[in-house]
C-alpha atoms as a PDB file:
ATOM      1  CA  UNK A   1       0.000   0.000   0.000  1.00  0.00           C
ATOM      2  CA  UNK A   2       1.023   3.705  -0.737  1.00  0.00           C
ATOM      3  CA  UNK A   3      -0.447   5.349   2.116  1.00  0.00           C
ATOM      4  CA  UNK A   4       1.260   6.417   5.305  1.00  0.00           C
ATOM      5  CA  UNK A   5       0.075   4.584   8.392  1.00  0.00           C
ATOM      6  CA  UNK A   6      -0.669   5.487  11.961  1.00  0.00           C
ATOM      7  CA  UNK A   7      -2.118   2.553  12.984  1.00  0.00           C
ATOM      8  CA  UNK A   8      -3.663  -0.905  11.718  1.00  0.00           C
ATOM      9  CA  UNK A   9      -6.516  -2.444  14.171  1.00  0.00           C
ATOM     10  CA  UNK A  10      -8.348  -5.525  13.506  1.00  0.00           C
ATOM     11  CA  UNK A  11     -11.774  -5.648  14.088  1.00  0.00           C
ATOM     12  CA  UNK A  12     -11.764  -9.570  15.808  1.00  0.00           C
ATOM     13  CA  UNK A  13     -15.162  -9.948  15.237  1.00  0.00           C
ATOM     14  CA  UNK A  14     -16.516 -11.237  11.448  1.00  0.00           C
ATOM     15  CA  UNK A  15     -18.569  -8.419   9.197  1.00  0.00           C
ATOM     16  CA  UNK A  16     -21.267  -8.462   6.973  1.00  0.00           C
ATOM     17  CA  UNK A  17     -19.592  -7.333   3.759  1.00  0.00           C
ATOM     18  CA  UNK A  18     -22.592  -6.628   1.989  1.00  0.00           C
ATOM     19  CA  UNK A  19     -20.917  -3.173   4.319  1.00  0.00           C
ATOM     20  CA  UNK A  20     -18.586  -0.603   2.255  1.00  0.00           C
ATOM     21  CA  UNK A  21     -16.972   2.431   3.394  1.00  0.00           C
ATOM     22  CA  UNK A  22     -20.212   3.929   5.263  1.00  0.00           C
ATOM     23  CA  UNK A  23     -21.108   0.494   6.795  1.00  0.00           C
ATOM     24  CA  UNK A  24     -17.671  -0.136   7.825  1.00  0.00           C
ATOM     25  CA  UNK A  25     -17.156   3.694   8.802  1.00  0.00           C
ATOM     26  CA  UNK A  26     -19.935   3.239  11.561  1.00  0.00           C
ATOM     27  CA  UNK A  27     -18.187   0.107  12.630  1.00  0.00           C
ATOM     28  CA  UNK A  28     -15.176   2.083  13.501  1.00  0.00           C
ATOM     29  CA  UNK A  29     -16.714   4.782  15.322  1.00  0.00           C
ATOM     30  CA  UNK A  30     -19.122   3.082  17.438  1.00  0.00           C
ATOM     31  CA  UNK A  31     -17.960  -0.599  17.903  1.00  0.00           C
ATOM     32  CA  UNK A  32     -14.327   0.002  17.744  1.00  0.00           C
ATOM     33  CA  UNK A  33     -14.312   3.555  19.750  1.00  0.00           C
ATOM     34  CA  UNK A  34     -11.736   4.907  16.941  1.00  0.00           C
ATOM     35  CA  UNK A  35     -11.700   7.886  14.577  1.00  0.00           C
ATOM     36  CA  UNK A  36     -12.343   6.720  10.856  1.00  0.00           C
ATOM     37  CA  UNK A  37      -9.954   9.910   9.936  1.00  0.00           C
ATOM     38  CA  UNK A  38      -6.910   9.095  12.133  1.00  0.00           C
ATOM     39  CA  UNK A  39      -4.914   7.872   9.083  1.00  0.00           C
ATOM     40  CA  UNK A  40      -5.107   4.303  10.967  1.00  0.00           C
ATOM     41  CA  UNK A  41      -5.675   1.408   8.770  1.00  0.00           C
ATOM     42  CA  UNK A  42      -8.862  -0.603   9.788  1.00  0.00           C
ATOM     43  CA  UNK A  43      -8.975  -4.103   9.111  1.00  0.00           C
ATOM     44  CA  UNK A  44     -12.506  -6.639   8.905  1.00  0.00           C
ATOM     45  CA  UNK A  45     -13.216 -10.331   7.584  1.00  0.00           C
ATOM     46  CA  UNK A  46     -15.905 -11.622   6.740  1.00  0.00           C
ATOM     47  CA  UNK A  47     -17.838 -14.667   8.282  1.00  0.00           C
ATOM     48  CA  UNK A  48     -16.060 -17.100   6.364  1.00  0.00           C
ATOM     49  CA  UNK A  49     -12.548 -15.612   6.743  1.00  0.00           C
ATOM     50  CA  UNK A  50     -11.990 -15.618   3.197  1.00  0.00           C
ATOM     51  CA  UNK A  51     -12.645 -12.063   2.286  1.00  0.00           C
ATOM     52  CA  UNK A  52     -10.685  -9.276   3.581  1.00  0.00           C
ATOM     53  CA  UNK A  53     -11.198  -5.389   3.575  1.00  0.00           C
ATOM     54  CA  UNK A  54      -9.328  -2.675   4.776  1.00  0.00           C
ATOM     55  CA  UNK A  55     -10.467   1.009   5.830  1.00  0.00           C
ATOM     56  CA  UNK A  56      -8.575   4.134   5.458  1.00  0.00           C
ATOM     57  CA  UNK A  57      -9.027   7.878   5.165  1.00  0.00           C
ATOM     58  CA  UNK A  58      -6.339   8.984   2.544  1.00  0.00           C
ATOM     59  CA  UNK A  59      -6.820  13.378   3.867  1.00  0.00           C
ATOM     60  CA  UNK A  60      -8.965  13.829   0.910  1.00  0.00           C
ATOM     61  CA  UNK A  61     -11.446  10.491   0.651  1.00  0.00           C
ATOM     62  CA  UNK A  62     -12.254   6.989   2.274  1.00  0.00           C
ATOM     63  CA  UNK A  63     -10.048   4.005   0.769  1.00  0.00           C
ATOM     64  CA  UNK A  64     -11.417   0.199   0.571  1.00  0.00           C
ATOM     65  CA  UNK A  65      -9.132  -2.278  -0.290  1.00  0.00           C
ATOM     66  CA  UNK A  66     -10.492  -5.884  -0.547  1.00  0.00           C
ATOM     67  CA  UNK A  67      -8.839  -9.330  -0.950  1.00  0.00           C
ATOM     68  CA  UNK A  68     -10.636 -12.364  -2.031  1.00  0.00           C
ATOM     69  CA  UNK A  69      -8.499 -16.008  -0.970  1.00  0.00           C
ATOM     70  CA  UNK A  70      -9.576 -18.378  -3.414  1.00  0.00           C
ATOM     71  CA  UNK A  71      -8.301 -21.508  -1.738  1.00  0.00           C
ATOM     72  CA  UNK A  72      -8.145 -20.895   1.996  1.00  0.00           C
ATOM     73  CA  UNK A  73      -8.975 -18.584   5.073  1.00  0.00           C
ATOM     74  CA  UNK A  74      -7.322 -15.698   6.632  1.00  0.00           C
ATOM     75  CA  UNK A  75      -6.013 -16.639  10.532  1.00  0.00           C
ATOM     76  CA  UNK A  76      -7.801 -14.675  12.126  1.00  0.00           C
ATOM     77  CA  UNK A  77      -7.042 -14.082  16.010  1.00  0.00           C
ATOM     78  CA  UNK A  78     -10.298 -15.910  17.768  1.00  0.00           C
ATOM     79  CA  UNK A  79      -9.510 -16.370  21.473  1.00  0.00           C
ATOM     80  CA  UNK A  80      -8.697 -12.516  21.975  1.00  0.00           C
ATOM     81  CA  UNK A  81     -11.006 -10.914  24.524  1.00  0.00           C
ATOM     82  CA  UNK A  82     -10.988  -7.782  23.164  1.00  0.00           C
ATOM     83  CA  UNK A  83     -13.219  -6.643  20.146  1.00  0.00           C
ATOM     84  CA  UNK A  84     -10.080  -4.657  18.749  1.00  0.00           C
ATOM     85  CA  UNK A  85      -6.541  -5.808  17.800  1.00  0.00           C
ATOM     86  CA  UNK A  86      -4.116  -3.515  16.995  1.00  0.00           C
ATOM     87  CA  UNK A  87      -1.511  -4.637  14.958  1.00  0.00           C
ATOM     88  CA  UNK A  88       2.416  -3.504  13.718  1.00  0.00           C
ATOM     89  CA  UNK A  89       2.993  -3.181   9.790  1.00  0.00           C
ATOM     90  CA  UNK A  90       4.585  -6.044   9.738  1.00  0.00           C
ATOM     91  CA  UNK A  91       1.505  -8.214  11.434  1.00  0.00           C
ATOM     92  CA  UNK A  92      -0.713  -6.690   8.779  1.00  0.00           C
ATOM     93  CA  UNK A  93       1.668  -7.842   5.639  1.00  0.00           C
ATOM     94  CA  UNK A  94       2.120 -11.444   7.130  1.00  0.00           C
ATOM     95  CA  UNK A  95      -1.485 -11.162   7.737  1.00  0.00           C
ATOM     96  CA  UNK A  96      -1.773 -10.801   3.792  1.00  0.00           C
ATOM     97  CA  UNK A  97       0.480 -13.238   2.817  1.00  0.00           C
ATOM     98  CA  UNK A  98      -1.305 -15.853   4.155  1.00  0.00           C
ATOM     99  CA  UNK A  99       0.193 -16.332   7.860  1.00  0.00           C
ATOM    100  CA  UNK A 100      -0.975 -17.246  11.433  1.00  0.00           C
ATOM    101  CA  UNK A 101       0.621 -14.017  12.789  1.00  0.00           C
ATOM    102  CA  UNK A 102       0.356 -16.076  16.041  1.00  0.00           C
ATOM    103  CA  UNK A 103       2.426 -19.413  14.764  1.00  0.00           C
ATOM    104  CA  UNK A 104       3.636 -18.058  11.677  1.00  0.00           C
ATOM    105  CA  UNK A 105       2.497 -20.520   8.938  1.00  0.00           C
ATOM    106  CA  UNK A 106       1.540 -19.442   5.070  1.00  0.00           C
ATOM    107  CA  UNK A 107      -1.074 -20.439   3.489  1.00  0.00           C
ATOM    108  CA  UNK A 108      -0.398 -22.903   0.701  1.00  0.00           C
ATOM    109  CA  UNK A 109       0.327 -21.396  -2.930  1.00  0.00           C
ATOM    110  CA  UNK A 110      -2.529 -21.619  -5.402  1.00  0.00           C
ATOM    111  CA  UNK A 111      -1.573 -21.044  -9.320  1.00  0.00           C
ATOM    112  CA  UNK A 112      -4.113 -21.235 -11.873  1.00  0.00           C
ATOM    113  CA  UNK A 113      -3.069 -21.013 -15.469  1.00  0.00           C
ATOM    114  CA  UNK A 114      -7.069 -19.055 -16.300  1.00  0.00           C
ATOM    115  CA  UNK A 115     -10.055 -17.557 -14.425  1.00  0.00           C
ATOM    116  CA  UNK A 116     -12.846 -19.375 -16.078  1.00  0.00           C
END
């Protein structure tokens, strides 16, 4: 990502992501207790951990940036007890890559050679 970051919190709990930047938006201020314009990144997942979308005010707009795993499911942190997570940088791009950020294991490598 391009965008300078204060912060990256993971909402622990799963998201309807029928939600875009409004839904989510709301999510942040109320359930999470955090400014939407802080410059933080805010990270959500879906029900079935395989979706991924992430929050962020860019000073002149909302940014939504979704991933899609087409062969597995995001670790997601489940035994937490707090609704928020924050993360470091470095968390978040394991996160993406496919790791258990708390046992550090990928997910396995999918290659197809077409979409359809």
């Amino acid at each position: 990502m391009f965008v300078e970051v204060s912060a990256v919190y993971l909402h622990r709990e799963p998201v309807d992501f029928r939600k875009s930047v409004n839904g989510l938006a709301v999510i942040v201020e109320g359930a999470m207790s955090l400014s939407p314009f802080s410059g933080a990144l805010f990270v959500f997942c879906n029900r079935g951990r395989d979706k991924l979308k992430i929050l962020y005010w860019d000073a002149s707009g909302f940014a939504l940036w979704y991933k899609r795993l087409e062969d597995a499911k995001f670790h997601w942190p489940r035994h937490e007890q707090q609704a928020v997570i924050e993360l470091s940088e470095q968390q978040l791009q394991w996160l993406l890559a496919g790791y258990d950020i708390t046992r550090m294991q990928p997910h396995a490598r999918v290659q197809y050679s077409r979409v359809l």
